[in-house]
Protein backbone atom coordinates (compact mmCIF):
# COMPACT_ATOMS: atom_id res chain seq x y z
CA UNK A 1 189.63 339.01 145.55
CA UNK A 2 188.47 335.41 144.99
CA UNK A 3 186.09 334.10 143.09
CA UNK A 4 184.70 331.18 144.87
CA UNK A 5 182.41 329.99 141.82
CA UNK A 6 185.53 330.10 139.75
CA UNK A 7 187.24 327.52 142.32
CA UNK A 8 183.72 325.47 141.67
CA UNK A 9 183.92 325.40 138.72
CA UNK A 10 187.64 324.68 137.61
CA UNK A 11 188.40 322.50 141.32
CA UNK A 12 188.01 319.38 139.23
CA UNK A 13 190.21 320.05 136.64
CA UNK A 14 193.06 317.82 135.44
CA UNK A 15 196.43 318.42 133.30
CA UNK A 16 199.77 317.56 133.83
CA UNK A 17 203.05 320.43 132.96
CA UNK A 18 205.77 318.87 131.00
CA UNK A 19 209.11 321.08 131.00
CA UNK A 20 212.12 320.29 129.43
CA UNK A 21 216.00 322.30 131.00
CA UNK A 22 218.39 323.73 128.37
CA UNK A 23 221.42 325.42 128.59
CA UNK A 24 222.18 328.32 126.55
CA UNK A 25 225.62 329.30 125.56
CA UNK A 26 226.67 331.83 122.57
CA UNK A 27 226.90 328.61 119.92
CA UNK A 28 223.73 327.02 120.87
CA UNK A 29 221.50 325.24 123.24
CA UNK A 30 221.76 321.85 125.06
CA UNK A 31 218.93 319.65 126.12
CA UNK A 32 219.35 318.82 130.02
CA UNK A 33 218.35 315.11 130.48
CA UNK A 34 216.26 313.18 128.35
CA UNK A 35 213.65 314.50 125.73
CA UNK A 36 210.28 314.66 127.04
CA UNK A 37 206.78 313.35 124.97
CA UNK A 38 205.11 315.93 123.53
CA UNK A 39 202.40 314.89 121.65
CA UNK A 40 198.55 314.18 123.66
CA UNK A 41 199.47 310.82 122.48
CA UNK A 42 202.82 310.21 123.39
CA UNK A 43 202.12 311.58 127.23
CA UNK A 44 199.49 309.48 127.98
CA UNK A 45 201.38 306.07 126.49
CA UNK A 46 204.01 307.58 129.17
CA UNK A 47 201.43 308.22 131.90
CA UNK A 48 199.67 304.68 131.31
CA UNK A 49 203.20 303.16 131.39
């Protein structure tokens, strides 16, 4: 079922997803590529470049 007021009403919403890739092994973790912002601040000094 949809809820067409519910597409109204969130349509305009805005966000961004930030995801980081690790690989898991029986001693540990490892970060895939480069650490991403995670702090409001620090991703929108990325975003605004």
């Amino acid at each position: 079922m949809l809820y067409s007021f519910l597409v109204e009403q969130y349509k305009n919403f805005g966000g961004c997803r930030n995801e980081e890739d690790f690989v898991i092994t029986k001693t540990g973790a490892r970060l895939l590529g480069k650490p991403l912002p995670k702090t409001v601040e620090d991703v929108e000094a990325e975003r605004n470049g």
